[in-house]
Structure formats: structure tokens, C-alpha cells
C-alpha atoms as a PDB file:
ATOM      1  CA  UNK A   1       0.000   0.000   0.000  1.00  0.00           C
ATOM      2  CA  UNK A   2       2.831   2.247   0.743  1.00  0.00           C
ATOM      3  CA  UNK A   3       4.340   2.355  -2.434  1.00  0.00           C
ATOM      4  CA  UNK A   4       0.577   2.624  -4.204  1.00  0.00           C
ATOM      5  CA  UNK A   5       0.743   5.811  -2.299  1.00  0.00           C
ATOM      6  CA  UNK A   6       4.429   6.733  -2.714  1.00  0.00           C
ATOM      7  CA  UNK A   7       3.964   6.216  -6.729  1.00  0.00           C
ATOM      8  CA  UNK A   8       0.729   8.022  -6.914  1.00  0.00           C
ATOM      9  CA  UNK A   9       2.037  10.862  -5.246  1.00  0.00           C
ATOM     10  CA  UNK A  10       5.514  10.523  -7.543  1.00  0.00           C
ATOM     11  CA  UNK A  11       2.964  10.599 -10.398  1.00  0.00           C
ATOM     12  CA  UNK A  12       0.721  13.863  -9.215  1.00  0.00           C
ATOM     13  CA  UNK A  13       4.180  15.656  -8.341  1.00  0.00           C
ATOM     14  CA  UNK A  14       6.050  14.976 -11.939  1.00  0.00           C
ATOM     15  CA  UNK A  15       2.699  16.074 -13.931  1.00  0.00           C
ATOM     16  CA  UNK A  16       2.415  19.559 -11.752  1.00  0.00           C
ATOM     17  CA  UNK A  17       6.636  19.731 -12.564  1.00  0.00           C
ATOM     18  CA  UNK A  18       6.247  19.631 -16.019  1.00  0.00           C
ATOM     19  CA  UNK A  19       3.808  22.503 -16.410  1.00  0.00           C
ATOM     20  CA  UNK A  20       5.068  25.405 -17.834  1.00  0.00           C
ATOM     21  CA  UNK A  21       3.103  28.638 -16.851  1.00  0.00           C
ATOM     22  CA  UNK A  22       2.773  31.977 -17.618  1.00  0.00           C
ATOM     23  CA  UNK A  23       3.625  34.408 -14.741  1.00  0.00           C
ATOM     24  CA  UNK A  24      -0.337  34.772 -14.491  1.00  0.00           C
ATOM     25  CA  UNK A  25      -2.060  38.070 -13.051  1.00  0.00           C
ATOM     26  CA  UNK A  26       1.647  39.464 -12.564  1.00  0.00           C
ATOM     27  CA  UNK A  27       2.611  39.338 -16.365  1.00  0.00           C
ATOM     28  CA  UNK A  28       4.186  42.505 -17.496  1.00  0.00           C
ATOM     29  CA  UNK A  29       4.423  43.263 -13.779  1.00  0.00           C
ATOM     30  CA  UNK A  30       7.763  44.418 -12.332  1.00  0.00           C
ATOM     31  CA  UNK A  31       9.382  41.466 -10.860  1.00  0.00           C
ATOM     32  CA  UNK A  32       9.815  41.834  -7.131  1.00  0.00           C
ATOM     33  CA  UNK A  33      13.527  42.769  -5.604  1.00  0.00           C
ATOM     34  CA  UNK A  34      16.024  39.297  -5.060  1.00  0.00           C
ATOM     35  CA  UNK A  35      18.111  38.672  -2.083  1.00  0.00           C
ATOM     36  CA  UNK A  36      21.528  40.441  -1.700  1.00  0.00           C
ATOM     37  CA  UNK A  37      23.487  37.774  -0.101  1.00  0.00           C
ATOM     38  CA  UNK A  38      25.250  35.855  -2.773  1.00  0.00           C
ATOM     39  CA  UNK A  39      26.365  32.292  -2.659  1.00  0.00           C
ATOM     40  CA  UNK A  40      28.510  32.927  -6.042  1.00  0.00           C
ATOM     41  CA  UNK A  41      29.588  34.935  -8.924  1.00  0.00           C
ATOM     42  CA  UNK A  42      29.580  38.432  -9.216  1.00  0.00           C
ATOM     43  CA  UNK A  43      27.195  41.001  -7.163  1.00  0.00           C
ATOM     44  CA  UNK A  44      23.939  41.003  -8.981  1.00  0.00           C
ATOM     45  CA  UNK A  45      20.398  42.968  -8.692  1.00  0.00           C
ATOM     46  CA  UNK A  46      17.865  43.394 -10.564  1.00  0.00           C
ATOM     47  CA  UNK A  47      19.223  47.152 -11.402  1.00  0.00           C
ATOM     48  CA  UNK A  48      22.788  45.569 -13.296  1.00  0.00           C
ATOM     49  CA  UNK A  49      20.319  43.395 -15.195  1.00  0.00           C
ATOM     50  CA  UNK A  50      18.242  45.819 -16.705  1.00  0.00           C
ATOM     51  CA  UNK A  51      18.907  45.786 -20.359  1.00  0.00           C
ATOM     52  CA  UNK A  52      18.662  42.189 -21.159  1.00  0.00           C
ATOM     53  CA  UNK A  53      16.342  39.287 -20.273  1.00  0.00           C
ATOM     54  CA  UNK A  54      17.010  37.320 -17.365  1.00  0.00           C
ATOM     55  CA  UNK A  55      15.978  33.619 -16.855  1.00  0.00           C
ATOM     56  CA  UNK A  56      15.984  33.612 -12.777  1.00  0.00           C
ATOM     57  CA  UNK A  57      16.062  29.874 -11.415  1.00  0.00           C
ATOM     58  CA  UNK A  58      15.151  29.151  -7.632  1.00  0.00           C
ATOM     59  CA  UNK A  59      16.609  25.456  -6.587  1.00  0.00           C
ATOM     60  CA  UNK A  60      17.404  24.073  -3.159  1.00  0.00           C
ATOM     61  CA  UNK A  61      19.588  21.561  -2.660  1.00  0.00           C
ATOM     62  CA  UNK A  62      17.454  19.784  -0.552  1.00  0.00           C
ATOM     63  CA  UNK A  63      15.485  19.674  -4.444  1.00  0.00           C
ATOM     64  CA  UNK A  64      15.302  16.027  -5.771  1.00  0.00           C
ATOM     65  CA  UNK A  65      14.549  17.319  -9.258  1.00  0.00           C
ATOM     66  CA  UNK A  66      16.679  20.161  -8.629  1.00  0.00           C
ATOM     67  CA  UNK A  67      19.676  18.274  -8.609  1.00  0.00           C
ATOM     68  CA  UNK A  68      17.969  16.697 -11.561  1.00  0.00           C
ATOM     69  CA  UNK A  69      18.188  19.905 -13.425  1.00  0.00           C
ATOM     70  CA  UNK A  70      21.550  21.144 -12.364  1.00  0.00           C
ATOM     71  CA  UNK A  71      23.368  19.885 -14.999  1.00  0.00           C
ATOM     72  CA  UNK A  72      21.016  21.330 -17.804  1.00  0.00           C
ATOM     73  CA  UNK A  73      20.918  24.777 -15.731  1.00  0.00           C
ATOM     74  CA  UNK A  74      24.277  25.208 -15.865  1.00  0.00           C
ATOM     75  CA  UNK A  75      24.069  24.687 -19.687  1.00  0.00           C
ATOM     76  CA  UNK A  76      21.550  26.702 -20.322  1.00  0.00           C
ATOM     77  CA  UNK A  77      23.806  29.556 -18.582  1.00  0.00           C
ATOM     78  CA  UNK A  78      26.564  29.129 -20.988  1.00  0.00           C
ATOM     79  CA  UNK A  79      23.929  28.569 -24.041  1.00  0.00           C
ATOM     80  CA  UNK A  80      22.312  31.882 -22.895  1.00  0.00           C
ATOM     81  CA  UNK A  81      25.296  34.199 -23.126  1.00  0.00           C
ATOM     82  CA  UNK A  82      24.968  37.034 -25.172  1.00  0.00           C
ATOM     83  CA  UNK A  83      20.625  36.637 -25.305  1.00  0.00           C
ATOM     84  CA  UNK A  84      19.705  36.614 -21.552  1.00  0.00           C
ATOM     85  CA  UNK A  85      21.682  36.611 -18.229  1.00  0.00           C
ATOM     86  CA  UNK A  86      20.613  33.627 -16.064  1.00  0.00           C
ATOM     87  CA  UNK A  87      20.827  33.890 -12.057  1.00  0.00           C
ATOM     88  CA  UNK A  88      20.155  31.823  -9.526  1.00  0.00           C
ATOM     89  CA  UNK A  89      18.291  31.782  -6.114  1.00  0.00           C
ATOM     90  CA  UNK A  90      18.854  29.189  -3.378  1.00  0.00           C
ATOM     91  CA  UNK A  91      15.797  28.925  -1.768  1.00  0.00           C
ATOM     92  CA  UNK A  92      14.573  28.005   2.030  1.00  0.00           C
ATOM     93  CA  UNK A  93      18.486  26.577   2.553  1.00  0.00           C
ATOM     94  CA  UNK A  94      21.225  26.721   4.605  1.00  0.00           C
ATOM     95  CA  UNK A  95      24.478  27.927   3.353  1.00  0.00           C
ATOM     96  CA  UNK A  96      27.031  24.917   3.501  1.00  0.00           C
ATOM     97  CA  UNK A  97      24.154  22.587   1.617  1.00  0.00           C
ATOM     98  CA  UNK A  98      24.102  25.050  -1.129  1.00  0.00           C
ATOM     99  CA  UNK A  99      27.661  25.655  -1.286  1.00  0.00           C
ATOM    100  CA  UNK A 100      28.253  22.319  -1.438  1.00  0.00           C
ATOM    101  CA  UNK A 101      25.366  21.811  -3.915  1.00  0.00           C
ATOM    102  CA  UNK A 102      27.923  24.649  -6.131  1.00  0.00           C
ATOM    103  CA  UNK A 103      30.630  22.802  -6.008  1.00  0.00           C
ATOM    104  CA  UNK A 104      29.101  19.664  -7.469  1.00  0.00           C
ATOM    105  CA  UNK A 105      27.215  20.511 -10.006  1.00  0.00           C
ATOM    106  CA  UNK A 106      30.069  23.772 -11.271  1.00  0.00           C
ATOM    107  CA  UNK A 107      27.979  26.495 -11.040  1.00  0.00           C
ATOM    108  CA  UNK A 108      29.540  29.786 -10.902  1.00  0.00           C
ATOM    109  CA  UNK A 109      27.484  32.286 -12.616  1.00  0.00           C
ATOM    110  CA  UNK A 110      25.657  34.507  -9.861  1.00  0.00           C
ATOM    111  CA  UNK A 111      23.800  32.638  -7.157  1.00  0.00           C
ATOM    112  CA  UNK A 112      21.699  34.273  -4.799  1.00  0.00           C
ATOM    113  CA  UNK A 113      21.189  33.550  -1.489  1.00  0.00           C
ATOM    114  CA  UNK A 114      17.743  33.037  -0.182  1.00  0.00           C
ATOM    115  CA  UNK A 115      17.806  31.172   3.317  1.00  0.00           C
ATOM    116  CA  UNK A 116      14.020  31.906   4.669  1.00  0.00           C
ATOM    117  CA  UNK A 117      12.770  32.294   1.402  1.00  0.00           C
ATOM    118  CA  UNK A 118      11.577  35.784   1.599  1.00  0.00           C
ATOM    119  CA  UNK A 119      12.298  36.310  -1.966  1.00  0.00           C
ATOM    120  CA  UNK A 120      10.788  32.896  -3.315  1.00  0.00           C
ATOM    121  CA  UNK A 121       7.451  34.135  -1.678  1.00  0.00           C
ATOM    122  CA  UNK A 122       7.374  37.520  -2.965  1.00  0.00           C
ATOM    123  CA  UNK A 123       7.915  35.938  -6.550  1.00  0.00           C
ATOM    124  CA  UNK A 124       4.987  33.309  -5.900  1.00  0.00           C
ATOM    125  CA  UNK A 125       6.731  29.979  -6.046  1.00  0.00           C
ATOM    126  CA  UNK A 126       4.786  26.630  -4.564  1.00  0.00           C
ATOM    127  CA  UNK A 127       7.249  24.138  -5.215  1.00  0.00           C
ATOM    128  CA  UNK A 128      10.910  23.896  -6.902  1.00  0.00           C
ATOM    129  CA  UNK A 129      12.924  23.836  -9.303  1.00  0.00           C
ATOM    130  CA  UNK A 130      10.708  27.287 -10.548  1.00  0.00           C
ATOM    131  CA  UNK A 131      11.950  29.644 -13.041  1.00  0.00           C
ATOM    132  CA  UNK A 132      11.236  32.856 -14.294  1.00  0.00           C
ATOM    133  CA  UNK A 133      11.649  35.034 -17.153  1.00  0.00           C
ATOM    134  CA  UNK A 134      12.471  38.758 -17.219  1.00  0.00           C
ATOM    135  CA  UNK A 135      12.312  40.689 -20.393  1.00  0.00           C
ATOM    136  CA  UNK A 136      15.347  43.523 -20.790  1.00  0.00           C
ATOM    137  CA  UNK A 137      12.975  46.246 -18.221  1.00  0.00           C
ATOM    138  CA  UNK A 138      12.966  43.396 -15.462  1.00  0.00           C
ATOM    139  CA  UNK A 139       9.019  42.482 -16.241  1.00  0.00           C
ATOM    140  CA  UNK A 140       7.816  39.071 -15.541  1.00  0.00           C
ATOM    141  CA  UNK A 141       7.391  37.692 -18.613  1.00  0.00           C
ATOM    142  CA  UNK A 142       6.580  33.777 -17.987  1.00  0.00           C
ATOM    143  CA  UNK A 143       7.089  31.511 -15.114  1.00  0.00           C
ATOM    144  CA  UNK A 144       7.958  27.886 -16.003  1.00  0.00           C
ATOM    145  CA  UNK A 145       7.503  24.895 -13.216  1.00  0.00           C
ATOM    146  CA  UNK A 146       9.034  22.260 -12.958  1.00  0.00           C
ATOM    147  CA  UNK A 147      12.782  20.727 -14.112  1.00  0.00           C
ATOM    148  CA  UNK A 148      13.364  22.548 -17.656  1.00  0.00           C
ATOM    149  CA  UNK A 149      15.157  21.523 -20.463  1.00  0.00           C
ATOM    150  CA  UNK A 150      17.994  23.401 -22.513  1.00  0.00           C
ATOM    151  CA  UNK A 151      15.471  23.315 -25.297  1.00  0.00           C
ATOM    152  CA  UNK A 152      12.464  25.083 -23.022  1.00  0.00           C
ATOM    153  CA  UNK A 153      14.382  27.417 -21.230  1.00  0.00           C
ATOM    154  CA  UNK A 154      16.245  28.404 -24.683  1.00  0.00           C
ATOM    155  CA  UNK A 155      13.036  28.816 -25.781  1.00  0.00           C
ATOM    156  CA  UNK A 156      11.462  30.944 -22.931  1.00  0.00           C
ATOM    157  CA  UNK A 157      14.930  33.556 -22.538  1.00  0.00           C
ATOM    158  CA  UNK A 158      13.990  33.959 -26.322  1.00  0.00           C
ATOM    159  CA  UNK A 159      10.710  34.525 -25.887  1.00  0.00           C
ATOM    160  CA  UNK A 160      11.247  37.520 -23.565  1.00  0.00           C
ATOM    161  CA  UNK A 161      13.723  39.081 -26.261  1.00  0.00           C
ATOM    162  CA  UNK A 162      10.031  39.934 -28.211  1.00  0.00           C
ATOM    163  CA  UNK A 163       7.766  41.393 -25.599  1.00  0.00           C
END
């Protein structure tokens, strides 16, 4: 019975994952400020990213499909280069997890640090991995749920280059 249970609620979770939605009632809507503690790269607000789109990811390491998507996030950064800046946000964390979680999985492009999730709520996010698009005056464009692939969130940074 337990793993009935465990695999129905497996299933549920991966079909909500896999939506992608739009940012809803806040589309076209400034996007709310992000945390100024940083876990890597360079200093980085919304105010240096003005210009460009921005694909924001908030992960966890804590984040079974999180860890899942690590590998294509850090991909997508280097794909994105020169169309749309990507950041990160660790989430509801504490700091040596998502250092650690850095290390492992390489990523050094600007990660945010989020540890009681102030940030997370102010964006709207239920559940992780959850990304979200910026076009180049730092308006919400989309919001996409779920682990992404280099194909979708290709896709989505472009998609904020024509709003």
C-alpha cells in the first residue's frame, strides 16, 4: 500500500513539474527585488540586469529534481550568453548545503542567497525547481515549473527578447 501511495504521489508531483506557466495576473508586472546575499559569482540585482532578459532559477539543494536539473541549468547559462543573463536563487536553505550543492554541479554564474525564502514568496513559487523570465525592463514575462530543459528554457529567454 505504501508504495501505491508513494507512486501516486511521484505521479501527481512529476505532472504539476512539467507545467510550464505563464507568470499569471503578474505578467508585465515588475518582478519583485532578489536577495543580496550571494552564494557565487559576481554582485547582482535586478538594477545591473536591466537591459537584457534574465531567466531567474530558484533550486534548493534539498530539491530532488533540482539536482535533476543542475546539470542542464548550468548549460543553459553558458547557451544563454549574449541573449539573456541567467541567475540563480537558493531557496529556504542553509548555506554549507548550497555551497556544497555549487561545487558539485560547477555552477559559478551569480547565485543568490535566499535562506528563509523571503524572496521565493514575494515571486509566488509553490514548489521547486521554478523559473522565471524577465524581459530587458525586469518584467515578468513567464514563469515555467518544474525541471526545464535546454530546449524550453532556450526557448522561454527567447521569448522575452520579443515582448
Amino acid at each position: 500500500m505504501r508504495l501505491l501511495t508513494a507512486g501516486l504521489v511521484v505521479a501527481a508531483l512529476s505532472v504539476a513539474l512539467v507545467v510550464h506557466l505563464t507568470a499569471g495576473s503578474r505578467a508585465g508586472q515588475p518582478a519583485p527585488a532578489l536577495p543580496v546575499r550571494m552564494l557565487a559569482g559576481p554582485q547582482t540585482s535586478l538594477v545591473t540586469l536591466r537591459g537584457e532578459p534574465v531567466l531567474i532559477e530558484f533550486f534548493a539543494s534539498w530539491c530532488g529534481p533540482c539536482v535533476d536539473e543542475a546539470g542542464t541549468v548550468r548549460r543553459a547559462e553558458r547557451a544563454l550568453r549574449g541573449h539573456a543573463r541567467l541567475i540563480a536563487v537558493d531557496w529556504s536553505d542553509n548555506r554549507d548545503s548550497a555551497l556544497a550543492f555549487l561545487a558539485r554541479f560547477h555552477w559559478s554564474f551569480p547565485v543568490l542567497f535566499d535562506p528563509v525564502g523571503t524572496a521565493g514568496y514575494a515571486y509566488g513559487i509553490q514548489g521547486l525547481p521554478t523559473a522565471f523570465v524577465l524581459d530587458a525592463q525586469g518584467r515578468l514575462v513567464r514563469r515555467l515549473v518544474g525541471p526545464q530543459t535546454l530546449a524550453s528554457l532556450r526557448q522561454a529567454a527567447a521569448g522575452a527578447t520579443h515582448t
